[in-house]
Protein backbone atom coordinates (compact mmCIF):
# COMPACT_ATOMS: atom_id res chain seq x y z
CA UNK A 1 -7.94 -10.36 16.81
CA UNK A 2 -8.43 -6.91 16.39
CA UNK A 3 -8.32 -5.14 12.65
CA UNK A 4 -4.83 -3.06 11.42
CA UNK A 5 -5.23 -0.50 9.44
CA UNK A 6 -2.55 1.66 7.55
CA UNK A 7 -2.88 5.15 5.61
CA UNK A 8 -0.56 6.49 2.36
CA UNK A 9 1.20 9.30 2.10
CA UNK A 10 1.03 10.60 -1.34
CA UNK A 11 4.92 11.76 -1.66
CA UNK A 12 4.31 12.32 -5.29
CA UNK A 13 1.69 15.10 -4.42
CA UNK A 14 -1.98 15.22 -3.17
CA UNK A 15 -5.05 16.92 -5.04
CA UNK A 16 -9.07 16.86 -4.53
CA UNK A 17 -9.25 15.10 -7.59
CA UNK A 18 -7.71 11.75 -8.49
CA UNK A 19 -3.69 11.65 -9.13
CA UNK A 20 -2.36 9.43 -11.27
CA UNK A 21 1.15 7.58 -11.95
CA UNK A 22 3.35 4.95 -10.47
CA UNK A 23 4.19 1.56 -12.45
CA UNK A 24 5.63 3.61 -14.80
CA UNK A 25 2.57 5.84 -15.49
CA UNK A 26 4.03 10.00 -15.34
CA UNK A 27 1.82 11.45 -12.14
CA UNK A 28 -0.96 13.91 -13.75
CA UNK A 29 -3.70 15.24 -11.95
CA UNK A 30 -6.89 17.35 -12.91
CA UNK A 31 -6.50 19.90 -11.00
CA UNK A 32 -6.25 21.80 -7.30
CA UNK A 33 -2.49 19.94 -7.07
CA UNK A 34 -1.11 20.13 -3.34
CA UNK A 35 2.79 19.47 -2.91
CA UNK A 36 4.19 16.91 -1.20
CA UNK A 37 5.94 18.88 0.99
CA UNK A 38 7.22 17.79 4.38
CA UNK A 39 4.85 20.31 6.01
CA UNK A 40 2.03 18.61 4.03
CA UNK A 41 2.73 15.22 4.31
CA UNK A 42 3.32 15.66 8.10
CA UNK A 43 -0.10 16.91 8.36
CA UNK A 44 -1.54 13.75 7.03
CA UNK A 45 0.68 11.64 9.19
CA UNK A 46 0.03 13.60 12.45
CA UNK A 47 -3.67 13.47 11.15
CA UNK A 48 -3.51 9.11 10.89
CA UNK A 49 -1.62 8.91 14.46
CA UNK A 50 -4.42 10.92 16.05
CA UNK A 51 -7.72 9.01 14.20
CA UNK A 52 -5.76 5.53 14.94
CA UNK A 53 -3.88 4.31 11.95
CA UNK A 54 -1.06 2.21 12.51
CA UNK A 55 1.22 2.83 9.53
CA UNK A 56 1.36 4.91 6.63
CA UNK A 57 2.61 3.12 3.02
CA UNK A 58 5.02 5.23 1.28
CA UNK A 59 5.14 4.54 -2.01
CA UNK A 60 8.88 3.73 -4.36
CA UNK A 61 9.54 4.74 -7.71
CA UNK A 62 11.24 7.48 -10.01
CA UNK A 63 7.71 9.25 -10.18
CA UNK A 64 7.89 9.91 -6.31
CA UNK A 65 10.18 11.03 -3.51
CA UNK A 66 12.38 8.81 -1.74
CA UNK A 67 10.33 6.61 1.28
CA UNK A 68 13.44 5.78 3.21
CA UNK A 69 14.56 9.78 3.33
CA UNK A 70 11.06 11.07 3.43
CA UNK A 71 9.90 8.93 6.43
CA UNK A 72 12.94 9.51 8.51
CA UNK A 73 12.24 12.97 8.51
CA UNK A 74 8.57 12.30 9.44
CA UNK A 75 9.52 10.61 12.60
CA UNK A 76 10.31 13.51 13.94
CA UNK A 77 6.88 15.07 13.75
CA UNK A 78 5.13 12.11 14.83
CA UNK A 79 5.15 9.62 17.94
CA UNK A 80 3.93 6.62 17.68
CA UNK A 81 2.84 6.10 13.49
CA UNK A 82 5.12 3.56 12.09
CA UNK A 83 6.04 3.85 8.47
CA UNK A 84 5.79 1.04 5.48
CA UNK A 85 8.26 1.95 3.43
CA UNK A 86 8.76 1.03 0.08
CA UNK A 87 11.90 0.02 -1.44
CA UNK A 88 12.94 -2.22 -4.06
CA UNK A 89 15.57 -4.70 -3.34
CA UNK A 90 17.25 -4.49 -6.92
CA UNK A 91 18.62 -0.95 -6.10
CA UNK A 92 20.99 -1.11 -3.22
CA UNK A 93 22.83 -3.92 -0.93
CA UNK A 94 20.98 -6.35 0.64
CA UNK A 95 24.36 -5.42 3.78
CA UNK A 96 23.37 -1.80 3.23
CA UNK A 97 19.28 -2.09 3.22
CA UNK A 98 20.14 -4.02 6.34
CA UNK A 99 22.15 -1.99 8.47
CA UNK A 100 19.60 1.40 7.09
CA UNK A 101 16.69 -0.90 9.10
CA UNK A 102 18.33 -1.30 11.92
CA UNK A 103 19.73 2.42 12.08
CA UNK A 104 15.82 3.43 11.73
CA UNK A 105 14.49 1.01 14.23
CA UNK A 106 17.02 1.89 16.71
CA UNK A 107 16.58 5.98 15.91
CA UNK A 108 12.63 5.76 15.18
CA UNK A 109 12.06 3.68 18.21
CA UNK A 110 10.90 0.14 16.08
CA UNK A 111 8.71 2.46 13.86
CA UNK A 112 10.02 1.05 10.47
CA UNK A 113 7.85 -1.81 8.61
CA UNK A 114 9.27 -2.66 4.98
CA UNK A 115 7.02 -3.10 1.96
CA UNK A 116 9.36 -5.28 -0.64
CA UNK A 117 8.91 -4.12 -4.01
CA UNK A 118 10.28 -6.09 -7.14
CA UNK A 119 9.72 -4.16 -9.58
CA UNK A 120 7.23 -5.57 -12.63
CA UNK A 121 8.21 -2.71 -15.75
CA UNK A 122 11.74 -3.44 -16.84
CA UNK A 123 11.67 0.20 -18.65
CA UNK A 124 11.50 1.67 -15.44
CA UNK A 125 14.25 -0.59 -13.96
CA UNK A 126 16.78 -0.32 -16.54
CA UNK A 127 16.47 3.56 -15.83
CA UNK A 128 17.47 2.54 -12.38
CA UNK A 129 20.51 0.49 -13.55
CA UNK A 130 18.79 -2.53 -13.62
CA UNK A 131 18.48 -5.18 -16.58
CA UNK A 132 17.70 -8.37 -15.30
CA UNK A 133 14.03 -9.55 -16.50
CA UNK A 134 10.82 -9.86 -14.34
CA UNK A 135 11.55 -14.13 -13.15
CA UNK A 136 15.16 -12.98 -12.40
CA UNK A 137 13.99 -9.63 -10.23
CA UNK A 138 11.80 -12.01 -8.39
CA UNK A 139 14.54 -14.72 -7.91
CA UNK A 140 17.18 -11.88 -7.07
CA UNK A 141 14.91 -10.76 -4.54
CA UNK A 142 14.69 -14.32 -2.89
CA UNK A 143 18.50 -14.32 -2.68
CA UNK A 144 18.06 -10.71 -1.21
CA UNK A 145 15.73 -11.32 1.60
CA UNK A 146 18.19 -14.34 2.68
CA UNK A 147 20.85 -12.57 2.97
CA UNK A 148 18.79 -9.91 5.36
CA UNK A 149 17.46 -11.98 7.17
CA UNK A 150 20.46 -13.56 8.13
CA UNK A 151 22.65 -10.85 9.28
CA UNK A 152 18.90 -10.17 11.33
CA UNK A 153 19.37 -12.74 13.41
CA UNK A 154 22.96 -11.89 13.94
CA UNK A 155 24.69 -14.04 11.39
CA UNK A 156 27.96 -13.87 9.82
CA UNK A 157 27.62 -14.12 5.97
CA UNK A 158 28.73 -15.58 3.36
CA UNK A 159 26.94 -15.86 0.15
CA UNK A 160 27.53 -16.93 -3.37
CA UNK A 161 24.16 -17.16 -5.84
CA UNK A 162 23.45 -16.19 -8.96
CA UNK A 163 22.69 -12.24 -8.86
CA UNK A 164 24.47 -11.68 -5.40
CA UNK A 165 27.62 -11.91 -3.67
CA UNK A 166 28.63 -10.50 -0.31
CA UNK A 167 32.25 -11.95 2.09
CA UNK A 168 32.13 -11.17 5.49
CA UNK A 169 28.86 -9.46 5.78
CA UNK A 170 27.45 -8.57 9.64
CA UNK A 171 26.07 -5.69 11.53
CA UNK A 172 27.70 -4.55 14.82
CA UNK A 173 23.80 -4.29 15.69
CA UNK A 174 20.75 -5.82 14.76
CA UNK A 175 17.23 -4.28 14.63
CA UNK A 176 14.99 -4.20 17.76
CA UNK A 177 12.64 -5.41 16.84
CA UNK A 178 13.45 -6.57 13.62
CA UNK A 179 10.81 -4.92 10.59
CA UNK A 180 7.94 -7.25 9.33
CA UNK A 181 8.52 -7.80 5.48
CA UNK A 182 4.88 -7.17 4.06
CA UNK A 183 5.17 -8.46 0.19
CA UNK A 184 2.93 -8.57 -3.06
CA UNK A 185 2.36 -10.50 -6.58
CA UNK A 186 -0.10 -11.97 -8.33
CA UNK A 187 2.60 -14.23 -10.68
CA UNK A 188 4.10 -17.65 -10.07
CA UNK A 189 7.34 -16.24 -8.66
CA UNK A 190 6.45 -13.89 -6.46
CA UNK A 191 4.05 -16.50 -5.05
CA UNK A 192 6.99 -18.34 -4.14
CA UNK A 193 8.64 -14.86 -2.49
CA UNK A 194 6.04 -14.49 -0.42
CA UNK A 195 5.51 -17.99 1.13
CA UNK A 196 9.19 -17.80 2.07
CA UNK A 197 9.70 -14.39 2.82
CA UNK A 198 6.89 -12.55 3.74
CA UNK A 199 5.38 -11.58 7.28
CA UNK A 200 2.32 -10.02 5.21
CA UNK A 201 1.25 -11.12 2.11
CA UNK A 202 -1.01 -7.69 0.35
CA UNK A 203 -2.88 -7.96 -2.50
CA UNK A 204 -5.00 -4.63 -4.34
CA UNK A 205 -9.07 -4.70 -4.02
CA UNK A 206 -9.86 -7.44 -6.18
CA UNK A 207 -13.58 -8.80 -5.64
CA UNK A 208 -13.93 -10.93 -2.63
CA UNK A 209 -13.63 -14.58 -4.65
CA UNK A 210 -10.64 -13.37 -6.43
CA UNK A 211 -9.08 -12.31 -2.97
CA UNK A 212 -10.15 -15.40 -1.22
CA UNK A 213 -8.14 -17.37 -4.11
CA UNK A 214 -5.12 -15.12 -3.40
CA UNK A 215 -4.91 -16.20 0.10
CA UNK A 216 -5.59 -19.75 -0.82
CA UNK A 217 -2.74 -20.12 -2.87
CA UNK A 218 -0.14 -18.83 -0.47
CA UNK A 219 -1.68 -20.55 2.68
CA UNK A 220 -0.81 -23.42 0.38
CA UNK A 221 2.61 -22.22 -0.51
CA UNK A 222 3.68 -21.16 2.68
CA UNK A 223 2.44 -24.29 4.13
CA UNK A 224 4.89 -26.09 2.27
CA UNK A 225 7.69 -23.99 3.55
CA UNK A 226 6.40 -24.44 7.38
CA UNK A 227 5.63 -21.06 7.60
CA UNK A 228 2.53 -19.42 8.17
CA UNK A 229 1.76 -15.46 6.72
CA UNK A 230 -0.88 -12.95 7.38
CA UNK A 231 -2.87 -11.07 5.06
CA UNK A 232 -3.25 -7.49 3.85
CA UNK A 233 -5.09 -5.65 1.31
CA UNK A 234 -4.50 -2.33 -0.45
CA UNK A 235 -7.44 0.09 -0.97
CA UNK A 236 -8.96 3.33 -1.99
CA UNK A 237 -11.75 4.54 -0.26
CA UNK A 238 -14.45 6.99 -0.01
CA UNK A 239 -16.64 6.76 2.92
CA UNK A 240 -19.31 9.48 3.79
CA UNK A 241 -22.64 10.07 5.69
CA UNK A 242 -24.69 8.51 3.02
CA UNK A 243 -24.17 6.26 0.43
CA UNK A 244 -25.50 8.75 -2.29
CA UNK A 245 -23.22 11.24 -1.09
CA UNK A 246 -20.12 9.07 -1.51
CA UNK A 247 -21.04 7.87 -4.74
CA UNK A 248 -21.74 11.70 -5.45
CA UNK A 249 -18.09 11.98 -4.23
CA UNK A 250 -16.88 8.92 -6.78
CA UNK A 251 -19.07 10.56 -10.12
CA UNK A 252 -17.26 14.03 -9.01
CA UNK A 253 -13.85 12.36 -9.12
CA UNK A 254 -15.16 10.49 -12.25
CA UNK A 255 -16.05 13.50 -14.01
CA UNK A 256 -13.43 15.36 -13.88
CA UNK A 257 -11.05 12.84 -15.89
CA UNK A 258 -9.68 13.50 -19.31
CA UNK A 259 -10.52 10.67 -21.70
CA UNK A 260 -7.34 11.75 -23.37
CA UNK A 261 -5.17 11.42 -20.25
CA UNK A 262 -7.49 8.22 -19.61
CA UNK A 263 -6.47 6.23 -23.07
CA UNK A 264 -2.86 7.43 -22.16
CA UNK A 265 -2.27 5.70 -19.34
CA UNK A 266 -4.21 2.93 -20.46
CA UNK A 267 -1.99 2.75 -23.23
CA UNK A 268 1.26 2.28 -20.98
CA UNK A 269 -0.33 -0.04 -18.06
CA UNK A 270 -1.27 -2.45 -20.94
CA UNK A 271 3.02 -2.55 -22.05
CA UNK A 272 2.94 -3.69 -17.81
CA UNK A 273 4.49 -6.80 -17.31
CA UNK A 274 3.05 -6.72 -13.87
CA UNK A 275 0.10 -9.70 -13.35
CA UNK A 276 -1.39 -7.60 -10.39
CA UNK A 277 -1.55 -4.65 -12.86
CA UNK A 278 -2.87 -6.70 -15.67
CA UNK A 279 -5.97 -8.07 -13.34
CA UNK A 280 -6.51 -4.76 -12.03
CA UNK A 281 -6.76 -2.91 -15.89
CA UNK A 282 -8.95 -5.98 -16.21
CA UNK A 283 -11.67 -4.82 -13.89
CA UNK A 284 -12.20 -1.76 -16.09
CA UNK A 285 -11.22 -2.18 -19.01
CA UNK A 286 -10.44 1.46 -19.48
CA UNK A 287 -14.07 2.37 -19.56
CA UNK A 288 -15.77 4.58 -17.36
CA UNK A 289 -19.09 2.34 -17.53
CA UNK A 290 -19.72 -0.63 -15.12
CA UNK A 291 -16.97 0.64 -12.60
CA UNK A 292 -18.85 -0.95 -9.53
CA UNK A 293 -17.27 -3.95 -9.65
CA UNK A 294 -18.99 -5.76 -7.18
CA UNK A 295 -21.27 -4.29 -4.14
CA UNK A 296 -19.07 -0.98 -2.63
CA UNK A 297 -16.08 -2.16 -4.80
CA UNK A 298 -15.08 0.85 -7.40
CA UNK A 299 -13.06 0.32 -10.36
CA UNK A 300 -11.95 4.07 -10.74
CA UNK A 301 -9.12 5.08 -9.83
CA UNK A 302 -7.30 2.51 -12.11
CA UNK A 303 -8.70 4.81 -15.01
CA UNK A 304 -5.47 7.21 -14.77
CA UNK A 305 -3.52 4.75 -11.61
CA UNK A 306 -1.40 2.12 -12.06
CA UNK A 307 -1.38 -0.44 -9.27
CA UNK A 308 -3.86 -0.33 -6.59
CA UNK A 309 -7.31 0.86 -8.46
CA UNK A 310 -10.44 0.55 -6.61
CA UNK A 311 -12.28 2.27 -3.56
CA UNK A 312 -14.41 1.12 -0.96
CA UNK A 313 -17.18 3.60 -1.92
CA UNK A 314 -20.43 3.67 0.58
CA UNK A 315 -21.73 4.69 3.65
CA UNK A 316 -19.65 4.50 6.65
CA UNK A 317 -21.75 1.36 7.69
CA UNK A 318 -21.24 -0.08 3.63
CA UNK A 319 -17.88 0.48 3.64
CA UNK A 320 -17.35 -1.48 7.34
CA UNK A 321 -19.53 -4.24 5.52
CA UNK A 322 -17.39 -4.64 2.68
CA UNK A 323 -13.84 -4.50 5.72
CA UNK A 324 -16.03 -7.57 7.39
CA UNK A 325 -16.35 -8.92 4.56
CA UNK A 326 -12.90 -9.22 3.59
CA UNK A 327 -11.79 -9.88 7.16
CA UNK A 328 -13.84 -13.16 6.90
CA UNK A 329 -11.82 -14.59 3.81
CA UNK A 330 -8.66 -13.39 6.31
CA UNK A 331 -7.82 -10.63 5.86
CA UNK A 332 -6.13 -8.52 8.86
CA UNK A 333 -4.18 -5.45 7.88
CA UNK A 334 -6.42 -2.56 5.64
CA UNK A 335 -3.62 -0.37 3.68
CA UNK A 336 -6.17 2.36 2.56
CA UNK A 337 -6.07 5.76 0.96
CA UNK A 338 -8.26 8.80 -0.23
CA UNK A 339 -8.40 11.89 -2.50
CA UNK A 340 -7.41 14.30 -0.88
CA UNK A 341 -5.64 12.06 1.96
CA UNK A 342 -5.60 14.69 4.28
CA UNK A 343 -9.51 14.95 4.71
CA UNK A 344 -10.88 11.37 3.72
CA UNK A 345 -8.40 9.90 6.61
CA UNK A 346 -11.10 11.87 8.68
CA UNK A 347 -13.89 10.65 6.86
CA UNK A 348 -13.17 7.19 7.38
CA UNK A 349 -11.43 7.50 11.05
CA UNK A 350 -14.29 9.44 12.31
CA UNK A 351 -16.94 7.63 10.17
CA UNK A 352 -16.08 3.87 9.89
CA UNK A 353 -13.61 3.10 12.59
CA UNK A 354 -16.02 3.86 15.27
CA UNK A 355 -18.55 1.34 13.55
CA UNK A 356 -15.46 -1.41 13.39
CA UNK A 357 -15.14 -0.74 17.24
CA UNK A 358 -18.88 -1.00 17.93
CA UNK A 359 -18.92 -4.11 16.04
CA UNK A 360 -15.61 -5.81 17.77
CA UNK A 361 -13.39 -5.47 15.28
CA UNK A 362 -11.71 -2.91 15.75
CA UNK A 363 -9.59 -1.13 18.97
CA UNK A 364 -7.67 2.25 18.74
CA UNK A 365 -3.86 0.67 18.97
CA UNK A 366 -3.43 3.71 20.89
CA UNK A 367 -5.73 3.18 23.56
CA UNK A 368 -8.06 5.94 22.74
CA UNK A 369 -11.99 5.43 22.20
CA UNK A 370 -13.46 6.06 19.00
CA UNK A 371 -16.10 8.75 18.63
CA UNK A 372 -17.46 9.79 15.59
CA UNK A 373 -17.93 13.52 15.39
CA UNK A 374 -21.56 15.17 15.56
CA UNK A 375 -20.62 16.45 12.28
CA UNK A 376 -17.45 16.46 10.36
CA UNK A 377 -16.32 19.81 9.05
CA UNK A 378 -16.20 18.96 4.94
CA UNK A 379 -18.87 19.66 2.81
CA UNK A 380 -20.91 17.41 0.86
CA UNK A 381 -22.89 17.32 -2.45
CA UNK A 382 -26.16 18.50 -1.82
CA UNK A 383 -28.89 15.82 -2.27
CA UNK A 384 -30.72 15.94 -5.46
C-alpha cells in the first residue's frame, strides 16, 4: 500500500517566518504576513493538486476562517484535491453537519473528508456557546458521530442521550461516498472516540516510540469494538537539497522569534487542558535549546504554535527516512505543512516525493510520474 499524503491551508494567514495561534493561542507572526485570501489559498491548493497531494487540512477555530465556507469555494478552483475539513461537533446539529456533507459530496464530486475536532480549551468553547467540560465534549461527540452515522446509512432517527436529542431525523439523500471521519486525542476519552468512530486515527510528530504507543493503544481499543482504523500523522516540515541548508532554513525560522511572544504563548498552552498539547509543550519545554528531538524530528514550531509542533527537518533523502520510518510503526496518511506553504509544498513534492516513488512507497494518486526538478527556483542559505 502506497503512502497518502495531505497539505494545510493556512486560512489564518501565511508568512516566511513561523505563524503562530490556534488552541486558543492569538495568531502572531514575525513578519512578511501574506493574507489568507481566496486568491492565495487557491494558489497553494492548485499548487498540492499538481505536486500530488491528496487533501489539504483546514484548520477550525475563532483564530481562523471558516473550513466548511472556505473549502467550498476552493472546489471551484481545483479538480481533483479533496479537502479535510475541520469542524467541531459541539457547534452545530449532528442533522445539519449531516445533510452539509452530503450537499458537499454530491456538489464537490466526493471531495469532502472530515477532521472531528472536540475541542480541549473550554475558554475558547464557552466563547462559542459551549459549557460542557473536556470528558463531556468527548462523550457529546460520541453521541454526535452516532447520530451521523446513522442517517449515513439511510436511517430514520430517533435519539434520546444525555447532551443530544433529535425526532424524526433523515436526509432525502445520503453522501456518495460517504466522508472518512479522521479523529485525534491523546486522553482516555478520546481514545475511546476514536476506536468507535474513527476511519483515521492522527496523532502530531511525537518521536517514533511515543507514536508507536499511540497506535498500540487504539489497535487495542478498536479491537475491542470489532473495528479496525488506519493511521495518520500531522507534521511540519522543511525539506531541502542538503541537510545543512534545511537546518539553515530551521535556525532562520528560529531566529527570528521573540522570546517575549515565545513566554506568551507558552504561558497560555500551559492553562491547555488538551493532553496532545501538554506532550507536545513537553518536547520543548519552551526553550529554544535541544529542539532536535530525535534524528530529523524538530521541536520548533511549538515555540509560538499550539497543537501540531515539530518538522521533519533534513535532506530530501532524511526527511523520506524519517516518512519510512514512521510508515513502519503504521503509519499511512502524512498531513504535512511548511512556512511559507506555498513554496515548501514544492520543496517537498519536487524533493521527497520522487524519492518515496523510487523507493515504492509512494505513487502520484493522479497518475502522473514524479520528477524532481533540475533545480527548484527558491533560494537557499549560502554554505558557510
Amino acid at each position: 500500500m502506497t503512502l497518502t499524503f495531505h497539505w494545510f491551508l493556512p486560512t489564518y494567514g501565511d508568512s516566511r517566518y513561523l505563524v503562530g495561534g490556534g488552541h486558543g493561542v492569538h495568531t502572531s507572526t514575525a513578519g512578511g504576513a501574506r493574507p489568507a485570501t481566496l486568491a492565495y489559498l487557491g494558489q497553494i491548493a492548485r499548487s498540492a493538486e499538481q505536486l500530488g497531494f491528496v487533501g489539504a487540512l483546514t484548520p477550525t477555530g475563532a483564530w481562523c476562517e471558516d473550513a466548511w465556507l472556505s473549502t467550498a469555494m476552493l472546489t471551484e478552483v481545483t479538480e481533483r484535491l479533496k479537502f479535510l475539513v475541520a469542524f467541531r461537533p459541539g457547534l452545530l446539529s449532528p442533522t445539519l453537519a449531516a445533510q452539509m456533507a452530503a450537499t458537499y459530496q454530491r456538489h464537490s464530486g466526493g471531495r469532502l473528508l472530515l477532521n472531528v475536532v472536540t475541542g480541549g480549551e473550554s475558554q475558547e468553547q464557552r466563547a462559542h456557546g459551549d459549557f460542557l467540560g473536556k470528558d463531556e465534549r468527548y462523550a457529546r461527540t460520541g453521541e454526535f458521530l452516532d447520530i451521523v452515522g446513522r442517517l449515513w446509512r439511510g436511517e430514520r432517527v430517533n435519539h434520546t442521550g444525555v447532551h443530544l436529542a433529535v425526532e424524526g431525523a433523515e436526509l432525502t439523500r445520503v453522501p456518495d461516498p460517504v466522508p472518512p471521519i479522521y479523529f485525534g486525542g491523546s486522553s482516555p476519552a478520546a481514545g475511546v472516540i476514536a476506536a468507535r468512530h474513527a476511519d483515521v486515527y492522527l496523532t502530531w510528530g511525537e518521536q517514533p516510540a511515543q507514536v508507536a504507543e499511540k497506535i498500540a493503544w487504539i489497535r487495542k481499543l478498536a479491537a475491542e469494538q470489532g473495528r479496525t482504523v488506519r493511521f495518520g500523522i500531522r507534521l511540519h516540515v522543511i525539506a531541502r537539497d542538503t541537510a545543512q541548508h534545511a537546518w539553515a532554513e530551521a535556525q532562520r525560522l528560529l531566529d527570528a522569534l521573540d522570546p517575549a511572544t515565545i513566554e506568551a504563548v507558552q504561558q497560555g498552552l500551559a492553562r491547555s487542558e488538551s493532553e496532545g498539547q501538554r506532550r507536545m509543550i513537553a518536547l520543548h519545554g519552551g526553550s529554544t535549546d535541544g529542539l532536535e528531538i530525535a534524528p530529523n524530528l524538530w521541536a520548533g514550531v511549538g515555540l509560538v504554535r499550539g497543537g501540531a509542533g515539530t518538522a521533519l527537518v533534513g535532506s530530501h533523502e532524511e526527511v523520506a527516512d524519517r516518512i519510512a520510518e514512521y510508515h513502519a510503526l503504521g503509519i499511512e496518511e502524512f498531513v504535512l505543512s511548511g512556512h511559507p506553504h506555498l513554496e515548501e509544498a514544492y520543496w517537498f513534492g519536487e524533493g521527497v516525493l520522487p524519492v518515496l516513488a523510487r523507493r515504492g512507497l509512494w505513487r502520484n494518486p493522479y497518475g502522473q510520474t514524479a520528477q524532481p526538478t533540475a533545480a527548484i527556483p527558491f533560494a537557499q542559505p549560502a554554505a558557510e
